[in-house]
N, C-alpha and C. Protein backbone atom coordinates (compact mmCIF):
# COMPACT_ATOMS: atom_id res chain seq x y z
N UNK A 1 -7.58 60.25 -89.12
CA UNK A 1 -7.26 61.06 -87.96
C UNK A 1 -8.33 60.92 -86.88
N UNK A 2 -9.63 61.09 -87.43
CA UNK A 2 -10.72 60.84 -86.26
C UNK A 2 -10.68 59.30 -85.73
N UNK A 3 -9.98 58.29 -86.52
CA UNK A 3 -10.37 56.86 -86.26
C UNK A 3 -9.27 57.04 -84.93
N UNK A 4 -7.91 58.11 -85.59
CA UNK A 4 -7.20 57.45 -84.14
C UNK A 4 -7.22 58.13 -82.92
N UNK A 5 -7.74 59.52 -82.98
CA UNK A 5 -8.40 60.25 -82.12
C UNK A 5 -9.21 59.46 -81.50
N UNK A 6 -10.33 58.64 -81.44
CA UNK A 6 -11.29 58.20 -81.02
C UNK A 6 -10.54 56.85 -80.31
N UNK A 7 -9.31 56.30 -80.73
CA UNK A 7 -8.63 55.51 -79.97
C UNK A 7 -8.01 55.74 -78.73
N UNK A 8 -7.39 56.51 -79.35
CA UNK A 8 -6.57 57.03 -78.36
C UNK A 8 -7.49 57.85 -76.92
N UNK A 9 -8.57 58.02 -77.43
CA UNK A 9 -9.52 58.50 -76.01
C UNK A 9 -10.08 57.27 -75.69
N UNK A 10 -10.38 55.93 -76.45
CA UNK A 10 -10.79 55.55 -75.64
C UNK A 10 -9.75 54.47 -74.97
N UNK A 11 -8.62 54.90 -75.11
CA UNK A 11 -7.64 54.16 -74.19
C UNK A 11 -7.27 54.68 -73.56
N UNK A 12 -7.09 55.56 -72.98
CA UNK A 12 -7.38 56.65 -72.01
C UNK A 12 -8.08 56.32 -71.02
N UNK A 13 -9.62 56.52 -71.63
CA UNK A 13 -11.34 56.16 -70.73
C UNK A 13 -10.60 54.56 -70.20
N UNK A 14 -10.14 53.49 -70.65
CA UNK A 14 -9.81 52.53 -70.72
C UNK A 14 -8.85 52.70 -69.08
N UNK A 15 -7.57 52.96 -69.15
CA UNK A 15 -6.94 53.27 -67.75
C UNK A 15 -7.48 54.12 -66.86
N UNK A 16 -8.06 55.07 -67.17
CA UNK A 16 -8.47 56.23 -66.04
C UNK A 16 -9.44 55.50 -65.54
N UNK A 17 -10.30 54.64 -65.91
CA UNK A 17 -11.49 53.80 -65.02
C UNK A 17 -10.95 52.46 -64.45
N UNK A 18 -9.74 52.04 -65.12
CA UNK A 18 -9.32 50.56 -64.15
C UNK A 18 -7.88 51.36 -63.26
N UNK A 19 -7.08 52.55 -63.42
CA UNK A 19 -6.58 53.16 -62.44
C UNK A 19 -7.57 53.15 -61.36
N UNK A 20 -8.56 53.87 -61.52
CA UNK A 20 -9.17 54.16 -60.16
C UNK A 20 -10.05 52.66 -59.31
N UNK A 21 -10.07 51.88 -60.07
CA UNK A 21 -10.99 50.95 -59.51
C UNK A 21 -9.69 50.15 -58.82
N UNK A 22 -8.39 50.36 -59.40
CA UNK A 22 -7.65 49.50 -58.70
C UNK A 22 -7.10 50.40 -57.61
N UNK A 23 -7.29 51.47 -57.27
CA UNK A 23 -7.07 52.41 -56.34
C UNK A 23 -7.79 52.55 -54.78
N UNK A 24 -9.08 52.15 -55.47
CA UNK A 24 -10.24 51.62 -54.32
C UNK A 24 -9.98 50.76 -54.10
N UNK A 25 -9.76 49.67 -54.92
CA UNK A 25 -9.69 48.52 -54.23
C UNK A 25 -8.03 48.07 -53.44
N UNK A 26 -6.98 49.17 -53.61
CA UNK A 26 -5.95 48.96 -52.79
C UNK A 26 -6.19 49.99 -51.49
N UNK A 27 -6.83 50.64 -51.40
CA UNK A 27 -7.10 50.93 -49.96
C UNK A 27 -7.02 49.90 -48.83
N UNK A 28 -6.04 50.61 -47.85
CA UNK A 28 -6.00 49.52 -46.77
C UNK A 28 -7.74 49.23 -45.77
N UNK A 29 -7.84 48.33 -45.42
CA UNK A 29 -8.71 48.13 -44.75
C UNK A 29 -8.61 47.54 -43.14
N UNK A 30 -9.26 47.69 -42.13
CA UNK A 30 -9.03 47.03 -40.73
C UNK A 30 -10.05 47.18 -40.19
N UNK A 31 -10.34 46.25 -39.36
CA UNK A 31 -11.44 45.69 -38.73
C UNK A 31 -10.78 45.61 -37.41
N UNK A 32 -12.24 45.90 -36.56
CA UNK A 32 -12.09 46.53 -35.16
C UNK A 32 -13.32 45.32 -34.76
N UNK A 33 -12.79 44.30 -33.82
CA UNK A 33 -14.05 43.53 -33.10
C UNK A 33 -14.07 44.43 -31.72
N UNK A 34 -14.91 44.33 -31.69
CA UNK A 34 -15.42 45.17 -30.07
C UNK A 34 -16.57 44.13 -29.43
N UNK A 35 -16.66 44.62 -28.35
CA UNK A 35 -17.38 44.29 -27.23
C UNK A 35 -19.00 44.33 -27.64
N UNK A 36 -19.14 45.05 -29.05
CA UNK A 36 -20.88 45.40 -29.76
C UNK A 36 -20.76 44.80 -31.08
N UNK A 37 -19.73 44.69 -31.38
CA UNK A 37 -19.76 44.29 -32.96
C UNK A 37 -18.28 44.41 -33.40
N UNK A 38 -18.79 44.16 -34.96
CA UNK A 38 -17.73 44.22 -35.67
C UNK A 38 -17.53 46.13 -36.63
N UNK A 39 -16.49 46.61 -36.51
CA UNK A 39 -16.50 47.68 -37.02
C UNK A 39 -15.34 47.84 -38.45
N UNK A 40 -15.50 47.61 -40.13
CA UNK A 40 -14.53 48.10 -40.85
C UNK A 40 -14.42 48.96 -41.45
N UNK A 41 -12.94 49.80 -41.05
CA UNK A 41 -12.38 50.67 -41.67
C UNK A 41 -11.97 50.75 -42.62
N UNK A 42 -12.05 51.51 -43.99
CA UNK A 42 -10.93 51.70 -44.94
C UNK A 42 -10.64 53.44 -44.86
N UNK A 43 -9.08 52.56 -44.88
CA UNK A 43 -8.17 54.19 -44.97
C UNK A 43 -7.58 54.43 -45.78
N UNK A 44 -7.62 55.91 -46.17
CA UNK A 44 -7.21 56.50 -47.24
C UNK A 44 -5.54 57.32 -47.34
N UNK A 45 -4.68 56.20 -47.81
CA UNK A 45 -3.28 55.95 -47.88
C UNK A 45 -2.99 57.01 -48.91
N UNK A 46 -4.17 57.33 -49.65
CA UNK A 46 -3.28 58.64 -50.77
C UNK A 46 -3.26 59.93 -50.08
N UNK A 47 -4.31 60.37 -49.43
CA UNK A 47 -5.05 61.72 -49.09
C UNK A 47 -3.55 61.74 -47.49
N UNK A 48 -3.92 60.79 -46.63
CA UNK A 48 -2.94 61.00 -44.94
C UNK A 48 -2.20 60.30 -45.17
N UNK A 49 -1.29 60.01 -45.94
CA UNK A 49 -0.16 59.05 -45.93
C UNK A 49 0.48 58.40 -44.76
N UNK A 50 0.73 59.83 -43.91
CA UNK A 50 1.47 60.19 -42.48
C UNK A 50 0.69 59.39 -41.21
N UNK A 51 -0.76 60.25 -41.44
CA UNK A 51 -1.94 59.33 -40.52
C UNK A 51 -2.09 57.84 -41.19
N UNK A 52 -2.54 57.22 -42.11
CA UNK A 52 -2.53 55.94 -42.51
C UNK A 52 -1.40 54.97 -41.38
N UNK A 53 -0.05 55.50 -42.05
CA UNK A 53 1.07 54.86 -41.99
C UNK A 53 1.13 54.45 -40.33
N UNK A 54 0.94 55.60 -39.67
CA UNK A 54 0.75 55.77 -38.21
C UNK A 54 0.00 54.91 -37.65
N UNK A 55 -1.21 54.95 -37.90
CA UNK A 55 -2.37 54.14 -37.40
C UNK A 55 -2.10 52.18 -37.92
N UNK A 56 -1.81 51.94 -38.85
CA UNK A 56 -1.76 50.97 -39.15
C UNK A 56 -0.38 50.24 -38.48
N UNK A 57 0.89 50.63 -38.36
CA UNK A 57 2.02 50.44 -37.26
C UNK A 57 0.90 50.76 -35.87
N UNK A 58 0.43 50.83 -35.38
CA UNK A 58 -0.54 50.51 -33.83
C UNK A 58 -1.11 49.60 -34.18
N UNK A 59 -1.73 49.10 -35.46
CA UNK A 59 -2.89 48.09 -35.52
C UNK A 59 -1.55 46.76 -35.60
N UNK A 60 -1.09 46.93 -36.53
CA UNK A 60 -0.08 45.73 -36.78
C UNK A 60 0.96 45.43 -35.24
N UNK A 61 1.50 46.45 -34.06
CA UNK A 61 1.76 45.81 -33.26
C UNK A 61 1.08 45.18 -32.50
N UNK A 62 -0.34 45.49 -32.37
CA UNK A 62 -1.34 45.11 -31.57
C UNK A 62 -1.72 46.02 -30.73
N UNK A 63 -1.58 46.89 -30.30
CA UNK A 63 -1.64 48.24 -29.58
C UNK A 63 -3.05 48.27 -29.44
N UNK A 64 -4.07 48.39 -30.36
CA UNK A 64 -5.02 48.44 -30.33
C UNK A 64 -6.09 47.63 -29.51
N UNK A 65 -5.34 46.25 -29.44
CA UNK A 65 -6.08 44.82 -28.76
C UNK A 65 -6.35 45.23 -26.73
N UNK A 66 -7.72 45.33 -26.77
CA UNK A 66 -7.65 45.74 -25.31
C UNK A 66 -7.83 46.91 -24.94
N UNK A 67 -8.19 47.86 -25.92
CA UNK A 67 -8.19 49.51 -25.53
C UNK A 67 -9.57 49.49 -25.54
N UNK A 68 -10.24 50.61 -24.96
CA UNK A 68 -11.33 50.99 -24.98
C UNK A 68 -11.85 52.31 -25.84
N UNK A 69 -12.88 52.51 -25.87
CA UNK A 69 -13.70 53.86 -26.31
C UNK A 69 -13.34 54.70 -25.33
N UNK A 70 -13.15 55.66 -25.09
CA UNK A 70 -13.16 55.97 -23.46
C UNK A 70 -13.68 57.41 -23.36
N UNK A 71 -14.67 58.09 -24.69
CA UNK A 71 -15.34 59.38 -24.62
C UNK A 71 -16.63 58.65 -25.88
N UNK A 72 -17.63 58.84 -25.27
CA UNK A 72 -18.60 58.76 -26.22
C UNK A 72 -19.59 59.67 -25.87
N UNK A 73 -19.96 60.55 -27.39
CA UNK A 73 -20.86 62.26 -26.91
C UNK A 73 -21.52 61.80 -28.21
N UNK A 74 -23.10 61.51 -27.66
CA UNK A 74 -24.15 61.05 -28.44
C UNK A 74 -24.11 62.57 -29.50
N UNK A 75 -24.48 62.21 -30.56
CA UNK A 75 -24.27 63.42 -31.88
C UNK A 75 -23.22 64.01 -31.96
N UNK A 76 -21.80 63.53 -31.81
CA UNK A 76 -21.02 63.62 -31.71
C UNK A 76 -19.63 62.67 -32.38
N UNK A 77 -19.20 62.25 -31.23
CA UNK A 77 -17.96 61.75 -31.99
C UNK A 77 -17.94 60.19 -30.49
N UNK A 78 -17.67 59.00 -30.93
CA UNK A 78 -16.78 57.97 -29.78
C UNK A 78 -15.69 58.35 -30.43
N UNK A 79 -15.17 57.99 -29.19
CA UNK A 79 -13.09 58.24 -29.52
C UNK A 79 -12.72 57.08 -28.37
N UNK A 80 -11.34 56.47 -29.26
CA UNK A 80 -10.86 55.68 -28.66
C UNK A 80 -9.25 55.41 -28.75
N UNK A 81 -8.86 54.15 -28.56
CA UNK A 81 -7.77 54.18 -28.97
C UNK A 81 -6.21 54.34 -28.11
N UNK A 82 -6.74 54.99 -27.24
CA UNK A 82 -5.40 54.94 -26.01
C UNK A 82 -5.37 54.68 -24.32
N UNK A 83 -6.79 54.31 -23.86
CA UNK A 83 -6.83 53.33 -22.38
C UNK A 83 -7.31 52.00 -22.76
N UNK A 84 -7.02 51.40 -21.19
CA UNK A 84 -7.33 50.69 -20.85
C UNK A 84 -8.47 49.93 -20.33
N UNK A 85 -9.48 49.40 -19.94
CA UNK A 85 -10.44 49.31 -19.67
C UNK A 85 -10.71 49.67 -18.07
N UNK A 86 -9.50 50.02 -17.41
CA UNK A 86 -9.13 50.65 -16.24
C UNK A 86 -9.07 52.18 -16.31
N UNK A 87 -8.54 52.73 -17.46
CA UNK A 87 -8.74 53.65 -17.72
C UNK A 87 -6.98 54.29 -17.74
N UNK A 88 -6.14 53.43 -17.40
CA UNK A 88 -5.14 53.68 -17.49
C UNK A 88 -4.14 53.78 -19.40
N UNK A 89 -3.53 54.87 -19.35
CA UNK A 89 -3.34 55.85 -20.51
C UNK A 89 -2.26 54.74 -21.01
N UNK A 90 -2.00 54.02 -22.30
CA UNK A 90 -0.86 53.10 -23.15
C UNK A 90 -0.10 54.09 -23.39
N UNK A 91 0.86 53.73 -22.88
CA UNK A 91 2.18 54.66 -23.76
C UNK A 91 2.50 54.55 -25.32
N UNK A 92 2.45 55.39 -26.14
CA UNK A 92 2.39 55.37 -27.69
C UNK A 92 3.80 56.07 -28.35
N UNK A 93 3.73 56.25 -29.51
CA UNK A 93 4.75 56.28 -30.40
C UNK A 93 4.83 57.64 -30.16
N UNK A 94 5.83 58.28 -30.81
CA UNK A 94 5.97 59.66 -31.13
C UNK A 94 5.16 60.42 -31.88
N UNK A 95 4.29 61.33 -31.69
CA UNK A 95 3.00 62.43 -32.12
C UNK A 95 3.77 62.36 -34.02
N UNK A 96 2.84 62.78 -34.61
CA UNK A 96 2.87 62.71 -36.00
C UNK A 96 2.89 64.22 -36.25
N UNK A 97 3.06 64.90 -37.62
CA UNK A 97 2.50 66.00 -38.24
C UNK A 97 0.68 65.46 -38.69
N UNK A 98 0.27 66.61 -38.57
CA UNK A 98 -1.71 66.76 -38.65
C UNK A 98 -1.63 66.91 -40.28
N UNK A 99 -2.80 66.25 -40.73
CA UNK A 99 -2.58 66.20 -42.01
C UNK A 99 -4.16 66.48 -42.56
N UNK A 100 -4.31 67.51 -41.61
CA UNK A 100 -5.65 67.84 -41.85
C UNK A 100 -6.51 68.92 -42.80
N UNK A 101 -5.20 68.61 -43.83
CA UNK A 101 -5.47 70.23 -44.53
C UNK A 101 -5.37 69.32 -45.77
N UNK A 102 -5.61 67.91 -45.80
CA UNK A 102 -5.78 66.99 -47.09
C UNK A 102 -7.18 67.60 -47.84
N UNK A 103 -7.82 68.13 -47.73
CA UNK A 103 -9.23 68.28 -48.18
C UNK A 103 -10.18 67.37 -47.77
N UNK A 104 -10.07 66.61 -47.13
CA UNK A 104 -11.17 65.10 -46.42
C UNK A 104 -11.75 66.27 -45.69
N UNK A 105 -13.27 65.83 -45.07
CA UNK A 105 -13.78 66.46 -43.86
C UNK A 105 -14.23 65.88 -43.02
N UNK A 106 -14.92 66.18 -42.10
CA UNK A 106 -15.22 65.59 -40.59
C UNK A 106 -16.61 65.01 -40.77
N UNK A 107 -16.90 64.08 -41.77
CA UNK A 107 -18.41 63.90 -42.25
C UNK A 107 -19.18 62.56 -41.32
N UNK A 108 -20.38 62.55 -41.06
CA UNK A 108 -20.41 61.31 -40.50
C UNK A 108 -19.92 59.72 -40.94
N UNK A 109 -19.57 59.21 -40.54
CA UNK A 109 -18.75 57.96 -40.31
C UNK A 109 -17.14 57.94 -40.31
N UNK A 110 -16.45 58.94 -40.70
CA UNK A 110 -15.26 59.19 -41.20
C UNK A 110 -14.47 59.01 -39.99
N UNK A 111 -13.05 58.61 -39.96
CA UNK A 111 -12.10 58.41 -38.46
C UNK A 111 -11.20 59.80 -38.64
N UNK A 112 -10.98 60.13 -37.78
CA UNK A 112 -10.12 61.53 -37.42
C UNK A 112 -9.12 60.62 -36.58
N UNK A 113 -8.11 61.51 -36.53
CA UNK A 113 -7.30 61.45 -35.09
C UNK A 113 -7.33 62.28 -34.20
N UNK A 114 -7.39 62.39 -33.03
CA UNK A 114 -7.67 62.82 -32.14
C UNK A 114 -6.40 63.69 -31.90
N UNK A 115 -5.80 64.85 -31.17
CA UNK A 115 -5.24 65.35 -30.31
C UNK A 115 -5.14 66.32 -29.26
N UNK A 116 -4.26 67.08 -29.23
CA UNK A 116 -4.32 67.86 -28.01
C UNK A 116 -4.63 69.60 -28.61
N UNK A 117 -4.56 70.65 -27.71
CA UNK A 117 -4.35 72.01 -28.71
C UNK A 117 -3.15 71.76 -29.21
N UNK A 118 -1.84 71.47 -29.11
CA UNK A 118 -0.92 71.11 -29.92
C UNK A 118 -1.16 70.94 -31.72
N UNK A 119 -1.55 71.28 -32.45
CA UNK A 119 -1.54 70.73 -33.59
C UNK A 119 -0.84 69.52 -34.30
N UNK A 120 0.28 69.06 -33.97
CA UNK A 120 0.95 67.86 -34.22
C UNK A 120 1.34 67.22 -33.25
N UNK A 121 0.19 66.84 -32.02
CA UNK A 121 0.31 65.87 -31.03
C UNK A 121 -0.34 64.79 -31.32
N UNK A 122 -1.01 64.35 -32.62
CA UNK A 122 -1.99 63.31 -32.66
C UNK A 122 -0.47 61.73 -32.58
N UNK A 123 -1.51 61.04 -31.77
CA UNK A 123 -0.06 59.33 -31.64
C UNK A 123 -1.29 58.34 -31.76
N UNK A 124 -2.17 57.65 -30.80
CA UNK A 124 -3.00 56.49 -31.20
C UNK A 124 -4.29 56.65 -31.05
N UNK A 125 -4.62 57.85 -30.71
CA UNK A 125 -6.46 57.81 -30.32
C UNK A 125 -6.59 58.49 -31.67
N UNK A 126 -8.06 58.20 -31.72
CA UNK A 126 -8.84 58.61 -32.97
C UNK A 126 -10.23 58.41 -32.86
N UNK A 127 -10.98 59.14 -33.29
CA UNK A 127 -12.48 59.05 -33.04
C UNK A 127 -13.56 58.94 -34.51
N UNK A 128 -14.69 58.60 -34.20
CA UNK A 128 -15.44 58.15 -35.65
C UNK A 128 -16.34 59.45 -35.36
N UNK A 129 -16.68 59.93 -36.31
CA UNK A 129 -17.79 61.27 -36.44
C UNK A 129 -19.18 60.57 -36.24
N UNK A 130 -20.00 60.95 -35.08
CA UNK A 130 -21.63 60.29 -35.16
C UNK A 130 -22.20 61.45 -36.39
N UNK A 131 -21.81 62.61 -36.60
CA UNK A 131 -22.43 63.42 -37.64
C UNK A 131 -21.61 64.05 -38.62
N UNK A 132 -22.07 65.06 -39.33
CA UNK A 132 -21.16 65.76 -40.07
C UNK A 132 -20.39 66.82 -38.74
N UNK A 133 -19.26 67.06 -38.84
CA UNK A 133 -18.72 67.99 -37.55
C UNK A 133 -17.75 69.08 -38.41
N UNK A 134 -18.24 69.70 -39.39
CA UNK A 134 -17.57 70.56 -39.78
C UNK A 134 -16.84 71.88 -38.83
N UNK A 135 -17.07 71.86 -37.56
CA UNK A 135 -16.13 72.63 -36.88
C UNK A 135 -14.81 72.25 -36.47
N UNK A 136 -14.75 70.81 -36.74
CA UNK A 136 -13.63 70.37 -36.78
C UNK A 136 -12.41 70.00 -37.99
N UNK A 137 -13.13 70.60 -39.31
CA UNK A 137 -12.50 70.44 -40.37
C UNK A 137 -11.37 71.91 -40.17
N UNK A 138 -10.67 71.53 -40.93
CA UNK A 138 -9.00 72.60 -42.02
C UNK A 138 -9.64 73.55 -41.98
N UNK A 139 -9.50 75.04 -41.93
CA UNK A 139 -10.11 76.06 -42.73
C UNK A 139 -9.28 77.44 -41.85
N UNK A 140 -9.19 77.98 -42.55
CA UNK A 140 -8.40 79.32 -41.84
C UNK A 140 -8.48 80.06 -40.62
N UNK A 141 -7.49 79.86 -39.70
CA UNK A 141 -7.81 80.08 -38.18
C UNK A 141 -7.73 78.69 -37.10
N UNK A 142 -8.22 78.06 -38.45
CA UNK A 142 -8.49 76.24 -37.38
C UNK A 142 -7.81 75.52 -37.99
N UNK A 143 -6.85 74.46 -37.68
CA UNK A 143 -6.23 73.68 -38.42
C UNK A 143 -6.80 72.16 -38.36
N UNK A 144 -7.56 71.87 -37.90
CA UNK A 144 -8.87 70.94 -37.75
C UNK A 144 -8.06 69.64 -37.22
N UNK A 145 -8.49 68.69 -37.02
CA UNK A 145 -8.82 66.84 -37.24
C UNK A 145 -8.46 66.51 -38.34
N UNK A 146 -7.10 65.68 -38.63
CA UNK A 146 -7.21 64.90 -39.56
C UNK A 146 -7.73 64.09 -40.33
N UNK A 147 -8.84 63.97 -40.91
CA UNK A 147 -9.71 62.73 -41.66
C UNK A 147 -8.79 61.67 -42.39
N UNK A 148 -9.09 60.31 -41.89
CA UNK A 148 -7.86 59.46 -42.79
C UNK A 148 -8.57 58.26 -43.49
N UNK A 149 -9.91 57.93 -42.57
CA UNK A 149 -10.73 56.69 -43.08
C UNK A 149 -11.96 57.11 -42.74
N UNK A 150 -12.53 56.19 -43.24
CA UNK A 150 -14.00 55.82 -43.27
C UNK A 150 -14.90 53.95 -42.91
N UNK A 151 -15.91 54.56 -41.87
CA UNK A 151 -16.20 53.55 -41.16
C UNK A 151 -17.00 52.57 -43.06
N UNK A 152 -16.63 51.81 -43.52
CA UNK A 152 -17.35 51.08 -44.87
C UNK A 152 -18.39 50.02 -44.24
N UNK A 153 -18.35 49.31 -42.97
CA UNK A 153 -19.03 48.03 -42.93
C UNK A 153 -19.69 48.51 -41.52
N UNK A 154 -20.44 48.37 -40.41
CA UNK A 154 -20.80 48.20 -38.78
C UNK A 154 -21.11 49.64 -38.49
N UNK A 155 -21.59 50.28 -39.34
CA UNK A 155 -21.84 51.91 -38.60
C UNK A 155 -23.01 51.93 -37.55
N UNK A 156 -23.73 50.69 -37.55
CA UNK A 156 -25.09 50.26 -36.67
C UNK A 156 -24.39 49.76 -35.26
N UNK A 157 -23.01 49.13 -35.62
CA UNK A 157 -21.87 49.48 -34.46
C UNK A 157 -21.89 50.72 -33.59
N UNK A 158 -21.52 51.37 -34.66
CA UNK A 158 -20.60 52.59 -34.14
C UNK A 158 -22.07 53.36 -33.04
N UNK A 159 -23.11 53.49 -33.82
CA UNK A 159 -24.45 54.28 -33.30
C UNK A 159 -24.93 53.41 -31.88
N UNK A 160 -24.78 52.16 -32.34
CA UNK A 160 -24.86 51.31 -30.82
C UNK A 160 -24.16 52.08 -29.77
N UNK A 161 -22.58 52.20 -30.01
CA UNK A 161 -21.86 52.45 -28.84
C UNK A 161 -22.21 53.83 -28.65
N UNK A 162 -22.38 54.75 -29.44
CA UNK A 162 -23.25 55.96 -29.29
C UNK A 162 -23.79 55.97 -28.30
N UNK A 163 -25.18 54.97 -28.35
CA UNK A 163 -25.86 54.75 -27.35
C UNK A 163 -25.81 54.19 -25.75
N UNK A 164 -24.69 53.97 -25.82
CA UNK A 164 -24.36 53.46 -24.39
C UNK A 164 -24.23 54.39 -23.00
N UNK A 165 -24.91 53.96 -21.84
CA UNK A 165 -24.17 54.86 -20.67
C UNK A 165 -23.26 55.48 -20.47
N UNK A 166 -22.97 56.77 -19.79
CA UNK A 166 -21.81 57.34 -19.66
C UNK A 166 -21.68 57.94 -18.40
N UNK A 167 -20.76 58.35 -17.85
CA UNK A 167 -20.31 58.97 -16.91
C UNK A 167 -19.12 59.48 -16.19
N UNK A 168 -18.70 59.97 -15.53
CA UNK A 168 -17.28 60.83 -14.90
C UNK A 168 -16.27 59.34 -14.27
N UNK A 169 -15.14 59.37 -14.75
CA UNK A 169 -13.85 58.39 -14.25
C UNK A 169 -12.71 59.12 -13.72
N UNK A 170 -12.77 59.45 -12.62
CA UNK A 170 -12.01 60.19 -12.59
C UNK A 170 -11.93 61.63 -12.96
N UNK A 171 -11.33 62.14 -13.22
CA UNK A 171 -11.41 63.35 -14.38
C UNK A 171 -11.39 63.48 -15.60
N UNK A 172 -12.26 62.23 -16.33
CA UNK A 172 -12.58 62.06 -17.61
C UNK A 172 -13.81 62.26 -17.59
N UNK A 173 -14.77 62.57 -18.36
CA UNK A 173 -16.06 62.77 -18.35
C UNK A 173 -16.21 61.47 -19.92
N UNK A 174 -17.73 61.63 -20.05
CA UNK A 174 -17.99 60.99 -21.01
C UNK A 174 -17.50 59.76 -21.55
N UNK A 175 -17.42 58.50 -20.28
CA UNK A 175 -16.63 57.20 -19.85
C UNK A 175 -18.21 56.68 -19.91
N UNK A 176 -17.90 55.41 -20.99
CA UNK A 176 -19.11 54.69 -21.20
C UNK A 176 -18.89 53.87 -19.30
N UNK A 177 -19.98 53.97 -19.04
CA UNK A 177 -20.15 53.01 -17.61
C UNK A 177 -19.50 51.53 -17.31
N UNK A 178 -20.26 50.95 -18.51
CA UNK A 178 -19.73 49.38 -19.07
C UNK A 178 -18.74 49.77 -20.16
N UNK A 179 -17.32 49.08 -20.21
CA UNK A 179 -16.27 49.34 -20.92
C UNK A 179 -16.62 48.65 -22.36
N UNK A 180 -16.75 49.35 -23.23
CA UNK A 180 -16.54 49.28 -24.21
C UNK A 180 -15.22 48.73 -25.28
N UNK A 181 -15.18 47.58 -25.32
CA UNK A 181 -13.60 47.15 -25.85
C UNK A 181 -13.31 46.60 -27.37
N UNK A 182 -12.25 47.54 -27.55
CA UNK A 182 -11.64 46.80 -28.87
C UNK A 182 -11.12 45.65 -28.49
N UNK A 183 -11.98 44.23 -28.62
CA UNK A 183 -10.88 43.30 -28.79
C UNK A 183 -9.68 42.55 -29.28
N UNK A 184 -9.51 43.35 -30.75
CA UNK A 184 -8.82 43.08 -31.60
C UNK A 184 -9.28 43.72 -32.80
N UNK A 185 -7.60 44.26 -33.29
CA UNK A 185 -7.88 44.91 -34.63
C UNK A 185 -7.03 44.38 -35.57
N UNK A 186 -7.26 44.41 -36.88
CA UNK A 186 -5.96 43.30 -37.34
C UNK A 186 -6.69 44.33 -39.19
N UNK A 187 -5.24 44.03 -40.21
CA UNK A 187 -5.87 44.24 -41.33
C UNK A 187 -6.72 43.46 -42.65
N UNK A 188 -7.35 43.85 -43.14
CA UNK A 188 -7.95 42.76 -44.09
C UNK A 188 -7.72 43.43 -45.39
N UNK A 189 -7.21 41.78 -46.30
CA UNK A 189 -6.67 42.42 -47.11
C UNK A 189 -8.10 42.72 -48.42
N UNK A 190 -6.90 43.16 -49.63
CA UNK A 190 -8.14 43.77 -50.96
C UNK A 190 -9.36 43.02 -51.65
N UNK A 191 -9.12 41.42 -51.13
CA UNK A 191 -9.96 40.64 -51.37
C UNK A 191 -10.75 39.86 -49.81
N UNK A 192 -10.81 41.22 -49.23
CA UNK A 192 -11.97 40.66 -48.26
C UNK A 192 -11.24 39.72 -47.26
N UNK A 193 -10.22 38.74 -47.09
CA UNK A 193 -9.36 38.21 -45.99
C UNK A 193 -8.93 38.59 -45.20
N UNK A 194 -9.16 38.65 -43.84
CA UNK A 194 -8.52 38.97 -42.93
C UNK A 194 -7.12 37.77 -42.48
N UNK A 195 -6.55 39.67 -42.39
CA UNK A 195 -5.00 38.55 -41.82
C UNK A 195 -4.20 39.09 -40.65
């Protein structure tokens, strides 16, 4: 009885450790070349299904190719994802449900989506956390920022563009001076290939 007790756990220990390793390693991933570097994402397809699914239909039409940062607030958050380097607004898909009550939080490096007071207006902008921003997490009263990924590769990126000039466009505030551009975002797959 103990011989098969002791089997049977360790076949168990056996899947529960190659479940999860094959779980990490099916996380989608995408890479953001910009105008400073290279920036990769992996997003978390179990936790935002809704946000994942969303964001990755923008990356795969190309939507992304050509947009800028277009708010960067040093200790804070860059956000990007829906102008132009003119500053003119891409027309996007239909707003999603907020899926911000997954338990993820607003920790530094992590991608949110961005929206309006609306709670389920988020469509293609999204911003990377420069810190932990727990005022923007789920919690009763606040229905927070969706968390869906995490910056894994270029966060010396992300702190670069941090660092960049800023100033008023119009009636945008916090417009890096020199445009900041996604040149292309595309996905890479579980073995490191971009495709």
């Amino acid at each position: 009885m103990k011989k098969l007790t002791l089997l049977l756990l360790s076949a168990l220990f056996i899947i529960l450790v190659h479940g999860n390793t094959v779980a990490a390693a099916g996380n989608p991933k995408v890479i953001f070349s910009t105008t400073k570097g290279d920036i990769t994402i992996e997003l978390y397809a179990d936790k935002a299904p809704i946000s994942v699914r969303n964001f990755l239909a923008y990356v795969d039409s190309g939507f992304y190719d050509g947009v800028i940062f277009h708010r960067v607030i040093p200790g804070f958050v860059i956000q990007g994802g829906g102008f132009t380097p003119e500053m003119v607004k891409k027309t996007t898909r239909a707003p999603i449900k907020n899926e911000a009550d997954n338990g993820l939080k607003n920790r530094r490096g992590t991608l949110s989506l961005a929206r309006t007071q609306d709670v389920n207006s988020a469509t293609s902008q999204f911003f990377i956390n420069l810190q932990d921003n727990a005022a923007l997490d789920h919690r009763p009263g606040n229905f927070g920022y969706a968390v869906f990924g995490k910056v894994v590769k270029g966060m010396d990126v992300v702190d670069t563009i941090a660092g960049v000039p800023t100033g008023r466009h119009g009636h945008y505030r916090d417009v890096p001076t020199i445009p900041v551009i996604i040149k292309k975002a595309w996905r890479q797959d579980h073995k490191g290939i971009s495709k």
